[in-house]
PDB file of N, CA and C in Angstrom:
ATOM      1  N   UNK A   1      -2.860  26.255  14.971  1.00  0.00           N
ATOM      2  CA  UNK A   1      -1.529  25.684  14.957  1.00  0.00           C
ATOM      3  C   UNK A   1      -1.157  25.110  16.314  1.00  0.00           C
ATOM      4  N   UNK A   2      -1.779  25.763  17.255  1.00  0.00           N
ATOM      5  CA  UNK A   2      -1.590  25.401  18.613  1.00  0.00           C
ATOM      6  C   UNK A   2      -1.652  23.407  18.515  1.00  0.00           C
ATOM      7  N   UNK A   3      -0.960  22.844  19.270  1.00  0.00           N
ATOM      8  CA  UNK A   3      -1.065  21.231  19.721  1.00  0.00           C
ATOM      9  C   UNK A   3      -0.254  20.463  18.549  1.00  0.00           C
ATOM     10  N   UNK A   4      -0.053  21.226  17.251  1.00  0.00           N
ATOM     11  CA  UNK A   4       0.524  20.460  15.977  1.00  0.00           C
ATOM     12  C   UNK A   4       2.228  20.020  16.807  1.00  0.00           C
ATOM     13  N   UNK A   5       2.272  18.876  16.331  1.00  0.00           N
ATOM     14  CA  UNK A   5       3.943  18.632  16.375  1.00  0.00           C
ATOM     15  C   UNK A   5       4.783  18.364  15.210  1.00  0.00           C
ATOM     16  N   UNK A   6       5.732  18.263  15.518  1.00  0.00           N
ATOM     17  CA  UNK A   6       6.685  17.912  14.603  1.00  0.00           C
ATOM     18  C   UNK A   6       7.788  17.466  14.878  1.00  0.00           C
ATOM     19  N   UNK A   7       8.161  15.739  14.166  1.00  0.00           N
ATOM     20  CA  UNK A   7       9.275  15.226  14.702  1.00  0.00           C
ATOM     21  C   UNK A   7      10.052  15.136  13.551  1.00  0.00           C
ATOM     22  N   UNK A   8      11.364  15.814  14.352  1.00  0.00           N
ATOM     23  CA  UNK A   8      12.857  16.319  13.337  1.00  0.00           C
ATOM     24  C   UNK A   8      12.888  14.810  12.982  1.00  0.00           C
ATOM     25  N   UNK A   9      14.483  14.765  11.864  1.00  0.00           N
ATOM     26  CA  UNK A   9      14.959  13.347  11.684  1.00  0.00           C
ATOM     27  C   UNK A   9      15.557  12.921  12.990  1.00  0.00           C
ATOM     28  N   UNK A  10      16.152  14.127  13.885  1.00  0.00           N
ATOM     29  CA  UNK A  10      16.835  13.332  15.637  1.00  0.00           C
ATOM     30  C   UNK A  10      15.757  12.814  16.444  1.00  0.00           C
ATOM     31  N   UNK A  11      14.559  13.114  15.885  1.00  0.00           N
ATOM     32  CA  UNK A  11      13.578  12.458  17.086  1.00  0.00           C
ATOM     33  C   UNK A  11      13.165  13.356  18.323  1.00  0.00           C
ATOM     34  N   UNK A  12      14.029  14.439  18.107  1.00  0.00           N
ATOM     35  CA  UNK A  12      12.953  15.961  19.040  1.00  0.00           C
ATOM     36  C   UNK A  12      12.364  16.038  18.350  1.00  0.00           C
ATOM     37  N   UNK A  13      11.086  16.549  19.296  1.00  0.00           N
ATOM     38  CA  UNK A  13       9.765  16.985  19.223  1.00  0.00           C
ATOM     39  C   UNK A  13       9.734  18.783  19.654  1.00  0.00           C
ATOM     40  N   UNK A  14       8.791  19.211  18.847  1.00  0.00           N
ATOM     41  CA  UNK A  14       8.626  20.113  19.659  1.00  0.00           C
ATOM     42  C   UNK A  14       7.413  21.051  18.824  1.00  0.00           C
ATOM     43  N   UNK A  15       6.612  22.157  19.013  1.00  0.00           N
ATOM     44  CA  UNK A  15       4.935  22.396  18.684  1.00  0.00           C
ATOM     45  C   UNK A  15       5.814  23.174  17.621  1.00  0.00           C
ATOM     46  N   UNK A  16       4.440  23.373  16.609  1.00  0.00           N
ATOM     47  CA  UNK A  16       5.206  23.919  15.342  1.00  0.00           C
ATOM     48  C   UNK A  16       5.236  25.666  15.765  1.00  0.00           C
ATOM     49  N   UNK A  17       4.072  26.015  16.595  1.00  0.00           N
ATOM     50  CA  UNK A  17       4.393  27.546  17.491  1.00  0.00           C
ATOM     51  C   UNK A  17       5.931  27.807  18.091  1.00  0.00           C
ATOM     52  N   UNK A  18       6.582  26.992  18.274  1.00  0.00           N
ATOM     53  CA  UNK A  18       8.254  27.460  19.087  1.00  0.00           C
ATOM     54  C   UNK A  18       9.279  27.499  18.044  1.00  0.00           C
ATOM     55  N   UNK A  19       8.863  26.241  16.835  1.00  0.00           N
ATOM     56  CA  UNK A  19       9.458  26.405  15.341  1.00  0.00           C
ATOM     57  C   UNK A  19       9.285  27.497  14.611  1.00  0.00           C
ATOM     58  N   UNK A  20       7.945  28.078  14.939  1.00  0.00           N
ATOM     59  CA  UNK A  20       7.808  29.653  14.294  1.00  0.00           C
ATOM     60  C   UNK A  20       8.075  30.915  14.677  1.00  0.00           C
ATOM     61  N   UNK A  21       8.364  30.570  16.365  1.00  0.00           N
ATOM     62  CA  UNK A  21       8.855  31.816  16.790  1.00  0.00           C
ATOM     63  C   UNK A  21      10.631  32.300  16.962  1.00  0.00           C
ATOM     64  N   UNK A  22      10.852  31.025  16.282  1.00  0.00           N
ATOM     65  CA  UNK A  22      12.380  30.988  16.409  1.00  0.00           C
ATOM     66  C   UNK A  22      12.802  31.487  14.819  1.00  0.00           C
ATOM     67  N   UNK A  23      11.745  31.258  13.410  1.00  0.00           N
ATOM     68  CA  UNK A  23      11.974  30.891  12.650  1.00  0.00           C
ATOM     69  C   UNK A  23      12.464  32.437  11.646  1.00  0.00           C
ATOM     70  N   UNK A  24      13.180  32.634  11.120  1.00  0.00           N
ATOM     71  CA  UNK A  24      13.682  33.855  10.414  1.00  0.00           C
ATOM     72  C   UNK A  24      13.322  34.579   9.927  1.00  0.00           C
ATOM     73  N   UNK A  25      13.273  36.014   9.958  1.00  0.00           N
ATOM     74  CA  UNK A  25      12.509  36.988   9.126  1.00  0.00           C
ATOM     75  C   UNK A  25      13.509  37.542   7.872  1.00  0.00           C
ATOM     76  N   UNK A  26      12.553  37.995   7.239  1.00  0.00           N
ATOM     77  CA  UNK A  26      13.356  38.391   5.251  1.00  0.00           C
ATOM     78  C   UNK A  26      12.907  39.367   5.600  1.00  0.00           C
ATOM     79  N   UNK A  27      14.103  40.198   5.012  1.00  0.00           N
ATOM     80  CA  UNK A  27      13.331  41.648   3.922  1.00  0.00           C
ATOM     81  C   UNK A  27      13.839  40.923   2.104  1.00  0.00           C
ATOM     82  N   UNK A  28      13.165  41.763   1.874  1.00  0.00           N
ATOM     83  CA  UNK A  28      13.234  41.264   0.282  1.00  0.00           C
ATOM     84  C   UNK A  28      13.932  42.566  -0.428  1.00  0.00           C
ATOM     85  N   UNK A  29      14.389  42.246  -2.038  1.00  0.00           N
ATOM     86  CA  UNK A  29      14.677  43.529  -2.498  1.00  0.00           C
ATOM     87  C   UNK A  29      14.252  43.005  -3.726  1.00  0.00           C
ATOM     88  N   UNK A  30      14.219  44.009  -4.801  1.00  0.00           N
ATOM     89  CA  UNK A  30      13.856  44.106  -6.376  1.00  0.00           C
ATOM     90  C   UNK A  30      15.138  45.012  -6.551  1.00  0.00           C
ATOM     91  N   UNK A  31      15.143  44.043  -8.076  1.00  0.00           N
ATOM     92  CA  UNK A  31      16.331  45.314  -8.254  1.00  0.00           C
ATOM     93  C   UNK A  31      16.446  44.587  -9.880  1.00  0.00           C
ATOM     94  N   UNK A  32      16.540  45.718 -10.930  1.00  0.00           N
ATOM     95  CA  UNK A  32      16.763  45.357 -12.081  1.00  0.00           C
ATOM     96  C   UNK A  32      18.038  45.316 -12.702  1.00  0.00           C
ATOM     97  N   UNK A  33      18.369  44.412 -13.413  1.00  0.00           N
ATOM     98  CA  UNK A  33      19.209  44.050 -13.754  1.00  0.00           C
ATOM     99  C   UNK A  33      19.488  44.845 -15.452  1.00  0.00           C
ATOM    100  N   UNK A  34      21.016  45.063 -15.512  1.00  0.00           N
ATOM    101  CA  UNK A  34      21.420  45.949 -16.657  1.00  0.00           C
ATOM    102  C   UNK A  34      22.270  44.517 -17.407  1.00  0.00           C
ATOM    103  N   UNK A  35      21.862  44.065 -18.565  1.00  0.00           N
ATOM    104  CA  UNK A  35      22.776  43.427 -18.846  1.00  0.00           C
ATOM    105  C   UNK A  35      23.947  43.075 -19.146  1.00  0.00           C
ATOM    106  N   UNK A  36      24.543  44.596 -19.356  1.00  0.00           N
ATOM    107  CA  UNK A  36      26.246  44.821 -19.385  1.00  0.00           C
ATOM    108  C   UNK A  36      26.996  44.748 -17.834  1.00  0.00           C
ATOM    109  N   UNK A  37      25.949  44.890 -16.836  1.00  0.00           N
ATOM    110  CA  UNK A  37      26.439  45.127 -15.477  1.00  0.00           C
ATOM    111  C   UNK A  37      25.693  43.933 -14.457  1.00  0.00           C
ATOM    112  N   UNK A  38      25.238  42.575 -15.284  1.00  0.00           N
ATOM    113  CA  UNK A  38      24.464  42.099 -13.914  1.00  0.00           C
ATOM    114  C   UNK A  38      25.767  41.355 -12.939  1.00  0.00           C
ATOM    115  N   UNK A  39      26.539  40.702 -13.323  1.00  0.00           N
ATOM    116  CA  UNK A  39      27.619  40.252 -12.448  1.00  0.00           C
ATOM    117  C   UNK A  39      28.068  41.417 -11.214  1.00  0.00           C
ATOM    118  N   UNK A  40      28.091  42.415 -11.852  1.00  0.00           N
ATOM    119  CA  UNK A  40      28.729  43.548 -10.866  1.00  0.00           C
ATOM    120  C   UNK A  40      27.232  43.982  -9.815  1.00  0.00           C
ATOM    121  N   UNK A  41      26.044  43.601 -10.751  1.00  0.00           N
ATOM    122  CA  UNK A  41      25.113  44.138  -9.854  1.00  0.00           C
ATOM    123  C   UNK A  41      24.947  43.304  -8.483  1.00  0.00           C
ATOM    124  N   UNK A  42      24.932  42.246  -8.944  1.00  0.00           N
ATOM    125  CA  UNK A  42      24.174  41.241  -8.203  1.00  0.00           C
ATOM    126  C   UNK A  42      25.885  40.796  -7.299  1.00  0.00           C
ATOM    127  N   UNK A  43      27.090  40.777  -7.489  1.00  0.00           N
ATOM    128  CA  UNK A  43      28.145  40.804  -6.612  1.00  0.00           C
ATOM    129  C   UNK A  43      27.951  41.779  -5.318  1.00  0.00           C
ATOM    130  N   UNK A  44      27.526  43.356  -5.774  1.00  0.00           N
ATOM    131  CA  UNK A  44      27.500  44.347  -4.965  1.00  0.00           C
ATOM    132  C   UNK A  44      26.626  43.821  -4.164  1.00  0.00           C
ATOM    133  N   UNK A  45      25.088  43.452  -3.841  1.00  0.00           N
ATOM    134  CA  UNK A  45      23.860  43.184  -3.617  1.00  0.00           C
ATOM    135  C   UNK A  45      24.536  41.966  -2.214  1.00  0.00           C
ATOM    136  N   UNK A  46      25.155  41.195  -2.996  1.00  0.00           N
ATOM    137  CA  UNK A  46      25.538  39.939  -2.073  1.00  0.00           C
ATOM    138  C   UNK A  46      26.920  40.296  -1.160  1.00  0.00           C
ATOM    139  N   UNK A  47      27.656  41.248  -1.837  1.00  0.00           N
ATOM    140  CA  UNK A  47      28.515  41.621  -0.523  1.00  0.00           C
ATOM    141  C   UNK A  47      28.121  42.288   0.507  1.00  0.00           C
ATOM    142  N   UNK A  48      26.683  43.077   0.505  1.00  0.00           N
ATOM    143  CA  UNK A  48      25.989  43.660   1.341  1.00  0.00           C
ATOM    144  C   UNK A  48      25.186  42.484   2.118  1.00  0.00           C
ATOM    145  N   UNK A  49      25.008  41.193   1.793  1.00  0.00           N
ATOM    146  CA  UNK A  49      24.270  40.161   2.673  1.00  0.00           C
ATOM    147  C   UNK A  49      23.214  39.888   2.060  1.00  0.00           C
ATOM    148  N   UNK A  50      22.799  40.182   0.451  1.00  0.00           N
ATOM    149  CA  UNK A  50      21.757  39.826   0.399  1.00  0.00           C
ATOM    150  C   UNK A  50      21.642  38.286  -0.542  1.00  0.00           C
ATOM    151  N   UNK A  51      20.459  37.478  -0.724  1.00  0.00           N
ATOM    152  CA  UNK A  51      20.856  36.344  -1.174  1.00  0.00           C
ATOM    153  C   UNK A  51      19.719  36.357  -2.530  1.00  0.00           C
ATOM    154  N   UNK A  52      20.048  35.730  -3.717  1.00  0.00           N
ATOM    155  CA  UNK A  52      19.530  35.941  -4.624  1.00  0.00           C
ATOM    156  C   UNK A  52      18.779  35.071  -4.727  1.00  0.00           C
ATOM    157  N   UNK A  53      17.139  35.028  -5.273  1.00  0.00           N
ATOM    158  CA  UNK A  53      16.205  34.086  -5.023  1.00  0.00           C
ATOM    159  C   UNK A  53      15.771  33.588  -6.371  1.00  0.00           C
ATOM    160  N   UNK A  54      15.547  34.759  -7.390  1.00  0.00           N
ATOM    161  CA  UNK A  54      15.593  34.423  -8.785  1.00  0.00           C
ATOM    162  C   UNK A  54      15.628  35.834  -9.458  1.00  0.00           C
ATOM    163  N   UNK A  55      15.766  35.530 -10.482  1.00  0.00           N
ATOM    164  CA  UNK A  55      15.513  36.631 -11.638  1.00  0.00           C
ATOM    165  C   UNK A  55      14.626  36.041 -12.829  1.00  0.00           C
ATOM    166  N   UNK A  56      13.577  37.189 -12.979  1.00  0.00           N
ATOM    167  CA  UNK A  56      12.816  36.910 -13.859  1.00  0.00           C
ATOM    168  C   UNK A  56      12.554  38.409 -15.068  1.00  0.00           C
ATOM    169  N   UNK A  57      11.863  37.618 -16.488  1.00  0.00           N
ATOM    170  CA  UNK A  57      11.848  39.206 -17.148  1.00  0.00           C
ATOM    171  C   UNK A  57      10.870  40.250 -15.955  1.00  0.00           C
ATOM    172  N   UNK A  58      11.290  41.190 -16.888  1.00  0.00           N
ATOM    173  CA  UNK A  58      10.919  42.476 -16.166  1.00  0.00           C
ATOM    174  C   UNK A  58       9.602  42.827 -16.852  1.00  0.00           C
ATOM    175  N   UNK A  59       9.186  43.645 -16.647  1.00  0.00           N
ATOM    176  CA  UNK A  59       7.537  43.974 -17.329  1.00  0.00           C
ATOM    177  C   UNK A  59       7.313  44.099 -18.613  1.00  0.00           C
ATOM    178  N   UNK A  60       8.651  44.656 -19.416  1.00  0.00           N
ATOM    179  CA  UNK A  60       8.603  44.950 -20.578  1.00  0.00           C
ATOM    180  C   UNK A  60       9.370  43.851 -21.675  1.00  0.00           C
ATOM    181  N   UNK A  61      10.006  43.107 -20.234  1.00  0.00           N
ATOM    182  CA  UNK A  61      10.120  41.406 -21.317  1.00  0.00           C
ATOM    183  C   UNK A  61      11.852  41.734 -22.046  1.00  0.00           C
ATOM    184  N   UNK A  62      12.192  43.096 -22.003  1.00  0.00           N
ATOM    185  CA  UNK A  62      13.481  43.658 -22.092  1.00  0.00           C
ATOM    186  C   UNK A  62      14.362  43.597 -21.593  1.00  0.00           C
ATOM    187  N   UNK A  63      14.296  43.848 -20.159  1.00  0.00           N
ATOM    188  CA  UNK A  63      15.054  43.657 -18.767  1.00  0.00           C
ATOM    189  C   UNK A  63      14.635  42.686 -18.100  1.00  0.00           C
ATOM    190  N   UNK A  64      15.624  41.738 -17.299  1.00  0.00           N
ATOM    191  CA  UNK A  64      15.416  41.210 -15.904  1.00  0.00           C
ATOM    192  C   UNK A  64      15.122  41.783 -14.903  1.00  0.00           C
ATOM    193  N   UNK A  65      14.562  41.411 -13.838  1.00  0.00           N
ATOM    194  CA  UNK A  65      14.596  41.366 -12.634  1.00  0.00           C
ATOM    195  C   UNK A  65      14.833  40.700 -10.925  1.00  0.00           C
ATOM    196  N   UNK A  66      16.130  41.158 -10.777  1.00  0.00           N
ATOM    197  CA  UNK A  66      16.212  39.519  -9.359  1.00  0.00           C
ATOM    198  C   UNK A  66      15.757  40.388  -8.482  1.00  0.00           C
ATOM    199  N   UNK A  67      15.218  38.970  -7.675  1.00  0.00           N
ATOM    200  CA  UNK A  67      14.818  38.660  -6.311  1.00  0.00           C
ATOM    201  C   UNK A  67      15.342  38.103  -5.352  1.00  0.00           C
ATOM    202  N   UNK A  68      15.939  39.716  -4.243  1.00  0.00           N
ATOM    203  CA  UNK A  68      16.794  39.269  -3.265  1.00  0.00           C
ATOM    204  C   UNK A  68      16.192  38.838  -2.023  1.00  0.00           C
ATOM    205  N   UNK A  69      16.672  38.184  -1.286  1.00  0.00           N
ATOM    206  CA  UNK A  69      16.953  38.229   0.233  1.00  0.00           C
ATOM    207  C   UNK A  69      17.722  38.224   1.076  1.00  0.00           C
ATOM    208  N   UNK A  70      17.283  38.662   2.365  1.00  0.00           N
ATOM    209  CA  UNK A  70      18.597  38.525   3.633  1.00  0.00           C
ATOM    210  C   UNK A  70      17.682  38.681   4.879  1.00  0.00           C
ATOM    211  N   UNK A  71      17.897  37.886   5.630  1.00  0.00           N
ATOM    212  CA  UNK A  71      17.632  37.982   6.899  1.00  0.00           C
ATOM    213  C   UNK A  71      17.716  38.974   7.763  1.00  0.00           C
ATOM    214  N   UNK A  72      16.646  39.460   8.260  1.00  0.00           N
ATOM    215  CA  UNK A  72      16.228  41.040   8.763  1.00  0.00           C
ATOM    216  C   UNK A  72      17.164  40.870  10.395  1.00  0.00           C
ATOM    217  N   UNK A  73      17.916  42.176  10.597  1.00  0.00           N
ATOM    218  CA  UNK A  73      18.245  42.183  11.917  1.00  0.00           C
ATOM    219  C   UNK A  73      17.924  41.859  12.903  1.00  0.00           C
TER     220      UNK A  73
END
């Protein structure tokens, strides 16, 4: 990666190594979803900071499952 550049739309430059060391860390969460309660679930989840990435079925094709994030301290 070392020597790669990259020019923004302003026309700075700068190596894609200083873009990556600046660039944000995730934690992730799983968390299943109840279908009488997903509004309340996924409200709680996001007043805590986390951001919802998707929901997909769950293993048994019964339940959902979303996929959170938030930017690690």
């Amino acid at each position: 990666m070392h020597g790669v550049r990259v020019t923004a739309a302003s026309g700075d430059f700068s190596t894609l190594a200083d873009m990556t060391a600046d660039a944000v860390k995730w934690e992730y969460a799983t968390v299943p979803l109840l279908t009488h309660a997903t509004k309340q679930i996924l409200d709680q989840w996001g007043e805590d900071g986390w951001e919802l990435v998707t929901v997909l079925p769950g293993p048994t094709g019964e339940q959902h499952v979303a996929y959170l994030k938030k930017p690690r301290p």
